[in-house]
PDB file of N, CA and C in Angstrom:
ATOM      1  N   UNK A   1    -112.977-111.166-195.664  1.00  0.00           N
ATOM      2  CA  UNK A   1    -112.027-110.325-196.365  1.00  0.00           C
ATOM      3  C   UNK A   1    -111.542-111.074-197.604  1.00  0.00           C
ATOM      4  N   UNK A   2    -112.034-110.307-198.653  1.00  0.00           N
ATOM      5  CA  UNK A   2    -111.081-111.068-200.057  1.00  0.00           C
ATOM      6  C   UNK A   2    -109.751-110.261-200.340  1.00  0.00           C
ATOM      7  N   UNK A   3    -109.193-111.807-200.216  1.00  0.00           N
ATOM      8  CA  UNK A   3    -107.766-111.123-201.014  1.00  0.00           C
ATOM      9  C   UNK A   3    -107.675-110.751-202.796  1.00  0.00           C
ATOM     10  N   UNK A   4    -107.119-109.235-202.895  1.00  0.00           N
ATOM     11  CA  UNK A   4    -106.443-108.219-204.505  1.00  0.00           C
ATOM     12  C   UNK A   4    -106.457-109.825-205.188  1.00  0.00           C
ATOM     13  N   UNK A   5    -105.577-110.556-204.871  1.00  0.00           N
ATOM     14  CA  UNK A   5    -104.526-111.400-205.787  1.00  0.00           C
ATOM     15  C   UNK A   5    -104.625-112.947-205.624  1.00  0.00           C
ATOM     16  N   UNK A   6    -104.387-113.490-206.823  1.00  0.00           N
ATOM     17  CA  UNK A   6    -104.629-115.013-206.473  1.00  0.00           C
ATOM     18  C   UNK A   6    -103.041-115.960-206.996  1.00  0.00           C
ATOM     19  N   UNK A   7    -102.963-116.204-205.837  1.00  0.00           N
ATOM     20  CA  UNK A   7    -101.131-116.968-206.239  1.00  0.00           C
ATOM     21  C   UNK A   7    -101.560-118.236-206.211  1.00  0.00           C
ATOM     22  N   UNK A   8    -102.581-119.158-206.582  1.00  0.00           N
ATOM     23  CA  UNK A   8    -103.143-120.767-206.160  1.00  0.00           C
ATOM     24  C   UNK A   8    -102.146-121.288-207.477  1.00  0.00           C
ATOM     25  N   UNK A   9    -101.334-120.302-208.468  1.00  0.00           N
ATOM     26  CA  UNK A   9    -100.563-121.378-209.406  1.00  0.00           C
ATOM     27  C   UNK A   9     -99.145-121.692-208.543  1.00  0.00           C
ATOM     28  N   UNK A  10     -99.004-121.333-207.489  1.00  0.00           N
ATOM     29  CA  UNK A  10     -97.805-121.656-206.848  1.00  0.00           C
ATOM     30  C   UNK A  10     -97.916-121.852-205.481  1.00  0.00           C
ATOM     31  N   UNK A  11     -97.519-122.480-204.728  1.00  0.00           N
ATOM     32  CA  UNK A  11     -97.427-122.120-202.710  1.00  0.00           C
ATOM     33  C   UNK A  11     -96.147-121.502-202.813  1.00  0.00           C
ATOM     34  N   UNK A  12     -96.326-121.223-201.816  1.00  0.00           N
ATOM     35  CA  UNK A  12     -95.351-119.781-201.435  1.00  0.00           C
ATOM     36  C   UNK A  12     -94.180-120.944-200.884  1.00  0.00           C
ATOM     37  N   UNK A  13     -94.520-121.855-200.822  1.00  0.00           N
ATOM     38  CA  UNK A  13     -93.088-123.352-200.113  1.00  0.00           C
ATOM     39  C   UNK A  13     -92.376-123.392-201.669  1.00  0.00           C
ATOM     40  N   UNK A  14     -93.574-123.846-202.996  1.00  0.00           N
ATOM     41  CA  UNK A  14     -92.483-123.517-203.992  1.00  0.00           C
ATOM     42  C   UNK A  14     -92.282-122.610-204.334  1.00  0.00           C
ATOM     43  N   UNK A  15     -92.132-121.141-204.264  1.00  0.00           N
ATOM     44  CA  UNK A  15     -91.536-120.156-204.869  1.00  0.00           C
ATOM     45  C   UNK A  15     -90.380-119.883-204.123  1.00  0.00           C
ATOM     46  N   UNK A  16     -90.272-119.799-202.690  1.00  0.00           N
ATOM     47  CA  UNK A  16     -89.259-119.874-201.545  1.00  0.00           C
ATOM     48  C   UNK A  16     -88.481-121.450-202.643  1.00  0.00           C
ATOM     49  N   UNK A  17     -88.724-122.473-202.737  1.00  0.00           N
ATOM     50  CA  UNK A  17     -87.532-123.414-203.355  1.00  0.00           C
ATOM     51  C   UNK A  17     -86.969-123.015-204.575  1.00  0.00           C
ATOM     52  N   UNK A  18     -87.865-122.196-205.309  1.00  0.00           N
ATOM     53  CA  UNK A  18     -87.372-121.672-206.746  1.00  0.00           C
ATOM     54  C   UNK A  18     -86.159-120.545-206.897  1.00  0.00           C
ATOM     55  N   UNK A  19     -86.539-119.283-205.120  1.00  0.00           N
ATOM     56  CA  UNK A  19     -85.442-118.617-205.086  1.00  0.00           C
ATOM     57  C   UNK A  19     -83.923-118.859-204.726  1.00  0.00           C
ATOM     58  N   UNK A  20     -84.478-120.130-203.535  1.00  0.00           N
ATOM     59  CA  UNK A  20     -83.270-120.753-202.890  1.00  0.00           C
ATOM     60  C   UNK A  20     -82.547-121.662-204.316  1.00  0.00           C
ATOM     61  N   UNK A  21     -82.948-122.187-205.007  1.00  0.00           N
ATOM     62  CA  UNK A  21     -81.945-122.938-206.011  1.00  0.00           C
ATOM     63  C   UNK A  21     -81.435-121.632-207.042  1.00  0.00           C
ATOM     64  N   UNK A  22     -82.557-120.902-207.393  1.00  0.00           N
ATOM     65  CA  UNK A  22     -81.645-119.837-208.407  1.00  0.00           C
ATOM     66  C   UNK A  22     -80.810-119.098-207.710  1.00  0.00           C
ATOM     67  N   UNK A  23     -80.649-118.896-206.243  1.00  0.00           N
ATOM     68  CA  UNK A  23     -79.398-118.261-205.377  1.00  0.00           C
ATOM     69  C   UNK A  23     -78.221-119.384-205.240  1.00  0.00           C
ATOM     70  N   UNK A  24     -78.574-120.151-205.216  1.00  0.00           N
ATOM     71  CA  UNK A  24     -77.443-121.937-205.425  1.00  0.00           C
ATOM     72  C   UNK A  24     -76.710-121.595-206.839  1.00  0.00           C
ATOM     73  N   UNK A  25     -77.766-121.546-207.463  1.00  0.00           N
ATOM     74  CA  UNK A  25     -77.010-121.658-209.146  1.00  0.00           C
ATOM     75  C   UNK A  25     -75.989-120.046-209.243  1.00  0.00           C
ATOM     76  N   UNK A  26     -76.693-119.370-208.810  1.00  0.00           N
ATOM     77  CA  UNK A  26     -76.142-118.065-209.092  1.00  0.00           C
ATOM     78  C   UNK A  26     -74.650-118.461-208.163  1.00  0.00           C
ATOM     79  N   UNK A  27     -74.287-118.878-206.979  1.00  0.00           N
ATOM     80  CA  UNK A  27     -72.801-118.724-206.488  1.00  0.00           C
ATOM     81  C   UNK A  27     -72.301-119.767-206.960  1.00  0.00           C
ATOM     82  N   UNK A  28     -72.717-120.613-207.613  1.00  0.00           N
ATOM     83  CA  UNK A  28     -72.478-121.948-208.115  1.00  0.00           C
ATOM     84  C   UNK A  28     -71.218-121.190-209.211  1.00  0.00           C
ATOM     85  N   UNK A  29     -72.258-120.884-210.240  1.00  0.00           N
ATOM     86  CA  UNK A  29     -71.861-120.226-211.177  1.00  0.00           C
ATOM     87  C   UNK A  29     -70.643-119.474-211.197  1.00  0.00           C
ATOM     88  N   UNK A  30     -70.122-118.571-210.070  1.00  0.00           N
ATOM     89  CA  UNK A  30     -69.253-118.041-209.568  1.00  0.00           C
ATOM     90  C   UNK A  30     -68.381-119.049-209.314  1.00  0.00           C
ATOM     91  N   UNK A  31     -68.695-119.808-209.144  1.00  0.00           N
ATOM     92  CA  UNK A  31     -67.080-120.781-208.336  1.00  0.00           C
ATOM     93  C   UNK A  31     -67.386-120.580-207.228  1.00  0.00           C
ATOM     94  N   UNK A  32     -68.034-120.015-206.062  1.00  0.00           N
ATOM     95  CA  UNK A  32     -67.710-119.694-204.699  1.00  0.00           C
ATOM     96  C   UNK A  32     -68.546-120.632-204.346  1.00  0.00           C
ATOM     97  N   UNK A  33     -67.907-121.092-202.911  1.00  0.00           N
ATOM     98  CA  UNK A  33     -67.999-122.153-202.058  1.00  0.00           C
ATOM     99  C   UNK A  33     -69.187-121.894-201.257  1.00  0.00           C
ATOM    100  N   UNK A  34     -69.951-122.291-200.165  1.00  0.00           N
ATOM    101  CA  UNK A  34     -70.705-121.294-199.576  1.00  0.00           C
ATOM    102  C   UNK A  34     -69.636-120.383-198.385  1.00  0.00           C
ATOM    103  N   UNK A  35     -68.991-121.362-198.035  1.00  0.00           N
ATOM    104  CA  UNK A  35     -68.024-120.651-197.228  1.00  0.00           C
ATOM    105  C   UNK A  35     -67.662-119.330-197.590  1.00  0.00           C
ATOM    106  N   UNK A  36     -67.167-118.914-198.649  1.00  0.00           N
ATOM    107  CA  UNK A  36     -66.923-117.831-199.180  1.00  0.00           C
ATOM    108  C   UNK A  36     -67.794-117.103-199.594  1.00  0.00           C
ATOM    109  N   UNK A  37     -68.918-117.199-199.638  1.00  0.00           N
ATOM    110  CA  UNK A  37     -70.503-116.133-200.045  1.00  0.00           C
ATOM    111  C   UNK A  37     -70.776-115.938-198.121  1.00  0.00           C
ATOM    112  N   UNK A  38     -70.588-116.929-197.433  1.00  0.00           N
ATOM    113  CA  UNK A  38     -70.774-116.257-196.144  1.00  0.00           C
ATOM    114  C   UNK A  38     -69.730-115.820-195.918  1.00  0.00           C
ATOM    115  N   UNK A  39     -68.506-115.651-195.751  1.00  0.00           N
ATOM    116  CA  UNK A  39     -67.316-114.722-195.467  1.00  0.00           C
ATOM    117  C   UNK A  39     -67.525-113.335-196.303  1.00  0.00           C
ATOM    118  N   UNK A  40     -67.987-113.151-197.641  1.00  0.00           N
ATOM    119  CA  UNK A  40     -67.795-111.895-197.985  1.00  0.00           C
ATOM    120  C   UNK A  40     -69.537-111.123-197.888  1.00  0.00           C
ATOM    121  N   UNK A  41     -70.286-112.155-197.408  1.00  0.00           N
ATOM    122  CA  UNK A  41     -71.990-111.648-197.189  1.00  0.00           C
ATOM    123  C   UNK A  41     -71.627-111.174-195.760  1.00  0.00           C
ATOM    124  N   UNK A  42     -71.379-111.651-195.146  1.00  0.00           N
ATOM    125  CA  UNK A  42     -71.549-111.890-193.521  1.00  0.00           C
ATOM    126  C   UNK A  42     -72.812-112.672-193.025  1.00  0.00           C
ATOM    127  N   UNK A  43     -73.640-113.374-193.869  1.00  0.00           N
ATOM    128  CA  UNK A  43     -74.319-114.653-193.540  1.00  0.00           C
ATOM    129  C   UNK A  43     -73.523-115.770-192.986  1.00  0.00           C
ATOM    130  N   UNK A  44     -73.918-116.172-191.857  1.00  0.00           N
ATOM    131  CA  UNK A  44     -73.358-117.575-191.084  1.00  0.00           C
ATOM    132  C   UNK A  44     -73.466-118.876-192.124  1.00  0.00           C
ATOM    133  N   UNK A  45     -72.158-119.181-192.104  1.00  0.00           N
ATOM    134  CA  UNK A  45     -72.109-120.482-193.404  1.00  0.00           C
ATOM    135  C   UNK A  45     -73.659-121.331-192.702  1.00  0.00           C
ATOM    136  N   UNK A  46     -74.269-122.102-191.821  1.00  0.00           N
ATOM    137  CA  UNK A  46     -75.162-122.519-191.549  1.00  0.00           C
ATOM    138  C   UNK A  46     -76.712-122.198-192.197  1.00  0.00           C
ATOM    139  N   UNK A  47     -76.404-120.840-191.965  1.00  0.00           N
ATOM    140  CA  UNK A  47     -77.449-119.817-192.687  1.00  0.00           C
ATOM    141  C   UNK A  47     -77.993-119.879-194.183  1.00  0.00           C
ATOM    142  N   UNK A  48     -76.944-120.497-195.066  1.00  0.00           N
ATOM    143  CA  UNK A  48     -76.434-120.512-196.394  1.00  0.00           C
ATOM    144  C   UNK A  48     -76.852-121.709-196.469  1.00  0.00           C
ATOM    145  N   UNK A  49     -76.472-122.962-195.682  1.00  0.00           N
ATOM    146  CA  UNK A  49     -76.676-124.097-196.207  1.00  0.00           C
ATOM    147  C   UNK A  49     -78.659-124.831-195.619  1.00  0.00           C
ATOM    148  N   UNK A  50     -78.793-124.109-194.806  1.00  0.00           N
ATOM    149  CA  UNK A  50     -80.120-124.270-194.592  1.00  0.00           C
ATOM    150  C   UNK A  50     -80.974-123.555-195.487  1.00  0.00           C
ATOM    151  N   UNK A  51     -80.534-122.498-196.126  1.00  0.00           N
ATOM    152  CA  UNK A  51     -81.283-121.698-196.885  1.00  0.00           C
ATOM    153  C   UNK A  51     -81.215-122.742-198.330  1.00  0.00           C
ATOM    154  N   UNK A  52     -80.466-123.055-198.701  1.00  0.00           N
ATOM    155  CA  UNK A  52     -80.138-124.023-199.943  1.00  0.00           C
ATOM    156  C   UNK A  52     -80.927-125.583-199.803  1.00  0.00           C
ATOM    157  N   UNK A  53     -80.831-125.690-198.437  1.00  0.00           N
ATOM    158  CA  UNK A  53     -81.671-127.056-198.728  1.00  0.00           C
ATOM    159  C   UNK A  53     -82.988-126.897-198.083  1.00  0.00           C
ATOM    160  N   UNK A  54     -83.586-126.408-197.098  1.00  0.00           N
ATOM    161  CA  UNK A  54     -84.671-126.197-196.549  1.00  0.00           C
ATOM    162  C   UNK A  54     -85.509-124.522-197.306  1.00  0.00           C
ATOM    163  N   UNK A  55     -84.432-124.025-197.971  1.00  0.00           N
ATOM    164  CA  UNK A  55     -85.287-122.598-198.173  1.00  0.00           C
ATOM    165  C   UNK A  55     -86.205-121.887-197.016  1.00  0.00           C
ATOM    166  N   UNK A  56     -85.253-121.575-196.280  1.00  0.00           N
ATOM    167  CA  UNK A  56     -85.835-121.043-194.923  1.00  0.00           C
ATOM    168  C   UNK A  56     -84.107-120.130-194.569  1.00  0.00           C
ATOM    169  N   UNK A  57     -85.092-118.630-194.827  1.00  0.00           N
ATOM    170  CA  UNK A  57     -83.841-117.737-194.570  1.00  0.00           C
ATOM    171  C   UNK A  57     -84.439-116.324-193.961  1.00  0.00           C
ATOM    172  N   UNK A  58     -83.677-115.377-193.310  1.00  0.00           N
ATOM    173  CA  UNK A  58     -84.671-113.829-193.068  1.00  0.00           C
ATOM    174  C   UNK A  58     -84.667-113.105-194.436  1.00  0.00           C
ATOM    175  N   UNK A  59     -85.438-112.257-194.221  1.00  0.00           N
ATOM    176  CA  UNK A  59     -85.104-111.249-195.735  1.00  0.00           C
ATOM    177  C   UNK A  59     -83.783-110.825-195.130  1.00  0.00           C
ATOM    178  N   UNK A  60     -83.351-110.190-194.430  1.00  0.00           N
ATOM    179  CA  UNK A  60     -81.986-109.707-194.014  1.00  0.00           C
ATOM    180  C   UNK A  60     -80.769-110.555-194.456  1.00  0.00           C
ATOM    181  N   UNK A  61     -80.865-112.049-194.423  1.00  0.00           N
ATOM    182  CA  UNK A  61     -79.646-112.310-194.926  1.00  0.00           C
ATOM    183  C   UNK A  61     -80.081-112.847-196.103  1.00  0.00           C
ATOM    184  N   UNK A  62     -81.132-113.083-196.937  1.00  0.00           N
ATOM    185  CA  UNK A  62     -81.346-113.052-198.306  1.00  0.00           C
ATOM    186  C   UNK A  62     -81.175-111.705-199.106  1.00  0.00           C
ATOM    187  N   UNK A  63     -81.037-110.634-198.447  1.00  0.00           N
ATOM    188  CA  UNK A  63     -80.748-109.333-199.021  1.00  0.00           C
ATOM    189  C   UNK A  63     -79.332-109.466-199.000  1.00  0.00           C
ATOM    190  N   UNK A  64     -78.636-109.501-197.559  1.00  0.00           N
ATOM    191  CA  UNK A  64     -77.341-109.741-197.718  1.00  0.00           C
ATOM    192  C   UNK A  64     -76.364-110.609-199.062  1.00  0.00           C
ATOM    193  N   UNK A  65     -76.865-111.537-198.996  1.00  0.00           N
ATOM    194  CA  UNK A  65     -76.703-112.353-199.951  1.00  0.00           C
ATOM    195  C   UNK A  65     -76.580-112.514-201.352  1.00  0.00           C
ATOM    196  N   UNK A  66     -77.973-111.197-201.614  1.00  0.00           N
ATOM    197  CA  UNK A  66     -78.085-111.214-202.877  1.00  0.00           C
ATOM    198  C   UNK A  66     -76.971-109.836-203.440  1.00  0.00           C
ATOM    199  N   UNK A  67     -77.236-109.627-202.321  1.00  0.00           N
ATOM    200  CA  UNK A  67     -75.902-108.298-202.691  1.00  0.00           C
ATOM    201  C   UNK A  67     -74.359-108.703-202.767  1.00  0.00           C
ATOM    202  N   UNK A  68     -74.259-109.376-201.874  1.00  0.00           N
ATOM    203  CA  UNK A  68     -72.788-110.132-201.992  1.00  0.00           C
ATOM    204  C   UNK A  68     -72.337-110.962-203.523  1.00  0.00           C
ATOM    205  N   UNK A  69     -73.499-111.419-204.163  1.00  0.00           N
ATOM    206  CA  UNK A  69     -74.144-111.919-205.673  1.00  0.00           C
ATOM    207  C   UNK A  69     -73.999-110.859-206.708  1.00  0.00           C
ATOM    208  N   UNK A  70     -74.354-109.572-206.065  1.00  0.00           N
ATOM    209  CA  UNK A  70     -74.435-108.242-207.287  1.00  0.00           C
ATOM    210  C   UNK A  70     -75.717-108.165-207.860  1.00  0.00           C
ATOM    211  N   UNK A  71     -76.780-108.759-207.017  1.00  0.00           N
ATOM    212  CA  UNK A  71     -78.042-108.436-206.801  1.00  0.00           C
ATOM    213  C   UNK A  71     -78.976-106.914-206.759  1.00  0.00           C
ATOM    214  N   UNK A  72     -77.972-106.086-206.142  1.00  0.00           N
ATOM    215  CA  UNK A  72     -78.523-105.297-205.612  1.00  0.00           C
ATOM    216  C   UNK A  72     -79.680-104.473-206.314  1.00  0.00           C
ATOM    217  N   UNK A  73     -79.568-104.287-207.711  1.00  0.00           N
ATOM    218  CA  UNK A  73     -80.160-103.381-208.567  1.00  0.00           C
ATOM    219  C   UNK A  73     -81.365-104.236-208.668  1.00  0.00           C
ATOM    220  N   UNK A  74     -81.331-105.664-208.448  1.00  0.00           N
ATOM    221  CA  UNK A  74     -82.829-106.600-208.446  1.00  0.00           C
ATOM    222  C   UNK A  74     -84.026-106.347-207.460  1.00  0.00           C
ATOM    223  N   UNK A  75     -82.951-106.529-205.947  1.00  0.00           N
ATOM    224  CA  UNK A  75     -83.590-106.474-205.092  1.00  0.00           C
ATOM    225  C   UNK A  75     -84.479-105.466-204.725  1.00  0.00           C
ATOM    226  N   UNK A  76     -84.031-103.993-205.211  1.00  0.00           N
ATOM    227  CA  UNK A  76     -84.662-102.934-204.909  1.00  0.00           C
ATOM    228  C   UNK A  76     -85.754-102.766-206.131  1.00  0.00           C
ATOM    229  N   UNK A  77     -85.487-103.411-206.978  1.00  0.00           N
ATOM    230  CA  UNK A  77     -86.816-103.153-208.026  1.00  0.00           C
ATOM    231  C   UNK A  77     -88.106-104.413-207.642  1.00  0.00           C
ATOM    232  N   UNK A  78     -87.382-105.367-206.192  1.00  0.00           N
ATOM    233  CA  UNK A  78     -89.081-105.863-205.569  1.00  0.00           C
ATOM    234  C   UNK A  78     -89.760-105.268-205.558  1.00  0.00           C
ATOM    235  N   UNK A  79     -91.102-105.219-205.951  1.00  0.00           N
ATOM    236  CA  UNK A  79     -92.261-104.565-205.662  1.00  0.00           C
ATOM    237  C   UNK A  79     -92.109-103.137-206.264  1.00  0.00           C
ATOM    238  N   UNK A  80     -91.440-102.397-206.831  1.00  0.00           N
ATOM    239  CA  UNK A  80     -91.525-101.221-206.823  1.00  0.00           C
ATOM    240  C   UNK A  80     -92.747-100.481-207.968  1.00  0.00           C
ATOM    241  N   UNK A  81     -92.941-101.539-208.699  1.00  0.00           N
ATOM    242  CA  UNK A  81     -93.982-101.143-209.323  1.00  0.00           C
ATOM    243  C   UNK A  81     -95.572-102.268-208.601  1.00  0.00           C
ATOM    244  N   UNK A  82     -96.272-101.061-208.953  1.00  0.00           N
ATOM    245  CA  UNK A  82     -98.018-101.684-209.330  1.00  0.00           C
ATOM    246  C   UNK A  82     -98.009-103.135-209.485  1.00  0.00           C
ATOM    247  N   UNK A  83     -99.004-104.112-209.130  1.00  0.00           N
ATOM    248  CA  UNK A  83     -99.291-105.225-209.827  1.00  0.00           C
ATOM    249  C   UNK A  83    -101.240-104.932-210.057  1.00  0.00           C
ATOM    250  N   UNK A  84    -101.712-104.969-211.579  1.00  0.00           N
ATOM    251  CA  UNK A  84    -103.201-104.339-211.748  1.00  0.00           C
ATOM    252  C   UNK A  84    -103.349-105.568-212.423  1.00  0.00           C
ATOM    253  N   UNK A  85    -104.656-105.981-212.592  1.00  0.00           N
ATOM    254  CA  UNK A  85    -105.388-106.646-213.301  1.00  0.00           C
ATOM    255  C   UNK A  85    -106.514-105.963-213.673  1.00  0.00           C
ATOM    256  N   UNK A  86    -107.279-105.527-213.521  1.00  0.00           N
ATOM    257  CA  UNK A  86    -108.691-104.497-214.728  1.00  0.00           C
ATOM    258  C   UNK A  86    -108.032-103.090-214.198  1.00  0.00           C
ATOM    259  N   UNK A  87    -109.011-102.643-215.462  1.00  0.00           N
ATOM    260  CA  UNK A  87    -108.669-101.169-215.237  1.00  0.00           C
ATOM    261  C   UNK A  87    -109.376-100.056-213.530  1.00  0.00           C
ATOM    262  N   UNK A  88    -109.997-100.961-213.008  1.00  0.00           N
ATOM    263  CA  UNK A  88    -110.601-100.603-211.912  1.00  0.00           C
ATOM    264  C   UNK A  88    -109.626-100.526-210.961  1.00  0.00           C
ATOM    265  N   UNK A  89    -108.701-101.558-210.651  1.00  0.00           N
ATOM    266  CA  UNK A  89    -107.976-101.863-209.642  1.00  0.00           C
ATOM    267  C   UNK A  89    -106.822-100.365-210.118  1.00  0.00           C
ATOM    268  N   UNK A  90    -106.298-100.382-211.261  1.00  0.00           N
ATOM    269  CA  UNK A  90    -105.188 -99.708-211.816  1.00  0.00           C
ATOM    270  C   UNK A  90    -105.957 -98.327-211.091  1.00  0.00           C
ATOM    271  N   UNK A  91    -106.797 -97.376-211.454  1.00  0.00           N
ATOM    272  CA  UNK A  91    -107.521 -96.447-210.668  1.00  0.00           C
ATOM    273  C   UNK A  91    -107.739 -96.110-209.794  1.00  0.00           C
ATOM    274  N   UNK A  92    -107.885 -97.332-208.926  1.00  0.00           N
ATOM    275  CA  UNK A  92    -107.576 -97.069-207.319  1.00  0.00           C
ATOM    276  C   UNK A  92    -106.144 -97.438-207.466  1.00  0.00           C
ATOM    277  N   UNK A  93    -105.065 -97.868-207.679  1.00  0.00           N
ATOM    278  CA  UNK A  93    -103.839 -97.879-207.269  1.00  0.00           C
ATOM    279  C   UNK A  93    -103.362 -96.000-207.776  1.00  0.00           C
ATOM    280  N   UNK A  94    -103.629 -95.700-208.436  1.00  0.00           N
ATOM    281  CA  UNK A  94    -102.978 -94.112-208.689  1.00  0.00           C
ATOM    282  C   UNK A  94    -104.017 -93.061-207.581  1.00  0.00           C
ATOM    283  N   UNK A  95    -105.490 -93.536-207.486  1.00  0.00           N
ATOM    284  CA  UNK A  95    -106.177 -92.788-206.339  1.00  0.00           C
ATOM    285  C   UNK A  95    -105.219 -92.712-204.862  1.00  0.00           C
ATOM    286  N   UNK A  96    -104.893 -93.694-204.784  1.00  0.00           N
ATOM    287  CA  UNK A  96    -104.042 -94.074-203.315  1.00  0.00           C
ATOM    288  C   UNK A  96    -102.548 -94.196-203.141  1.00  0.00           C
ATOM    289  N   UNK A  97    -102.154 -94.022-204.675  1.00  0.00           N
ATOM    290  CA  UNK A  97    -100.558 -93.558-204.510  1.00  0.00           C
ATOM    291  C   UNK A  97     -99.482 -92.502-203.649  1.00  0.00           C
ATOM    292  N   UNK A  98    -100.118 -91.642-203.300  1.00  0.00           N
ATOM    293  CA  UNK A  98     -99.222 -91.167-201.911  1.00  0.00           C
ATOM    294  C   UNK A  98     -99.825 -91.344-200.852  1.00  0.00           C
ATOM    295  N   UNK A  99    -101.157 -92.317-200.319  1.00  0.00           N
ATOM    296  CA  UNK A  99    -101.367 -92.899-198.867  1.00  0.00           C
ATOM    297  C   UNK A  99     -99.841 -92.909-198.111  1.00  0.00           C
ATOM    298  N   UNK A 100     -99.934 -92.664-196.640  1.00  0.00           N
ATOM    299  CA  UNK A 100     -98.903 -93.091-196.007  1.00  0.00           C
ATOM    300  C   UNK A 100     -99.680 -94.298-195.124  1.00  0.00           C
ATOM    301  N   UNK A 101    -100.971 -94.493-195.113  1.00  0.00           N
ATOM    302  CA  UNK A 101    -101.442 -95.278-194.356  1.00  0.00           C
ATOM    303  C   UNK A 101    -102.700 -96.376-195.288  1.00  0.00           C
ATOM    304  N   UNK A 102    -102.830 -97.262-194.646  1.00  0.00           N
ATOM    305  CA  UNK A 102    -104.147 -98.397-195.252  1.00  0.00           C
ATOM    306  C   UNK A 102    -105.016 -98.154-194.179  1.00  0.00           C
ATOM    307  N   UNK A 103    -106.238 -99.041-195.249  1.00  0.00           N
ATOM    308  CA  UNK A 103    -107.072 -98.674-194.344  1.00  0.00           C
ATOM    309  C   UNK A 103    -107.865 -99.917-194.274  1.00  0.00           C
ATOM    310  N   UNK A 104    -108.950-100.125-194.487  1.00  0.00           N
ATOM    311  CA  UNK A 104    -109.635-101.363-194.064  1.00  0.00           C
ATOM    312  C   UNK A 104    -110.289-101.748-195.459  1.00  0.00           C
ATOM    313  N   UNK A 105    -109.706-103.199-195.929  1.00  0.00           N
ATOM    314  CA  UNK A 105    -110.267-103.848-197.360  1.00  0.00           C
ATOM    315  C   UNK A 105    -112.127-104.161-197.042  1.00  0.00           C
ATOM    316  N   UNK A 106    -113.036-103.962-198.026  1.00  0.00           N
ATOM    317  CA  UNK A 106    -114.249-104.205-197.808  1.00  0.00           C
ATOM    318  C   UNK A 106    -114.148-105.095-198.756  1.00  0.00           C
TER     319      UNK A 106
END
């Protein structure tokens, strides 16, 4: 099975460290403590500080989080568009735009 996409300019360990420090900087920035991003997130202060130094969090309280931030309008534009590289791929992405189901990559 070949994988659509090739991410070999990054591991997914550094892009997970790239989000966890720009979520650092972002409450940083604020003044807020973590204590206080988990009191008004409802993320467990623990949650917060493992996520900041290990970058290891659920999407659930990284959503939380980012909303407690004023994220929200970011988070929902994840993924919401296409990612194409030739015009072939772009063609099948509008062929298969209302699939409710996948099917098997050849």
């Amino acid at each position: 099975m070949s994988l659509l996409y090739n991410f070999d300019l990054e591991s997914t360990e550094d892009l997970l460290k790239i989000v966890a420090e720009n979520l650092q900087k972002r409450r940083l920035e604020k003044g807020w403590s973590r204590s206080f991003l988990s009191e008004i997130s409802g993320v467990p202060l623990a949650t917060i500080a493992k996520f900041e130094q290990k970058s290891t969090i659920s999407l659930s309280s990284f959503v939380a989080l980012s909303k407690a931030l004023g994220y929200t309008k970011e988070i929902k534009q994840l993924l919401s568009q296409p990612q194409y590289s030739t015009m072939e791929e772009l063609d099948q992405i509008n062929k298969n735009k209302d699939r409710k189901r996948g099917g098997r990559n050849k």
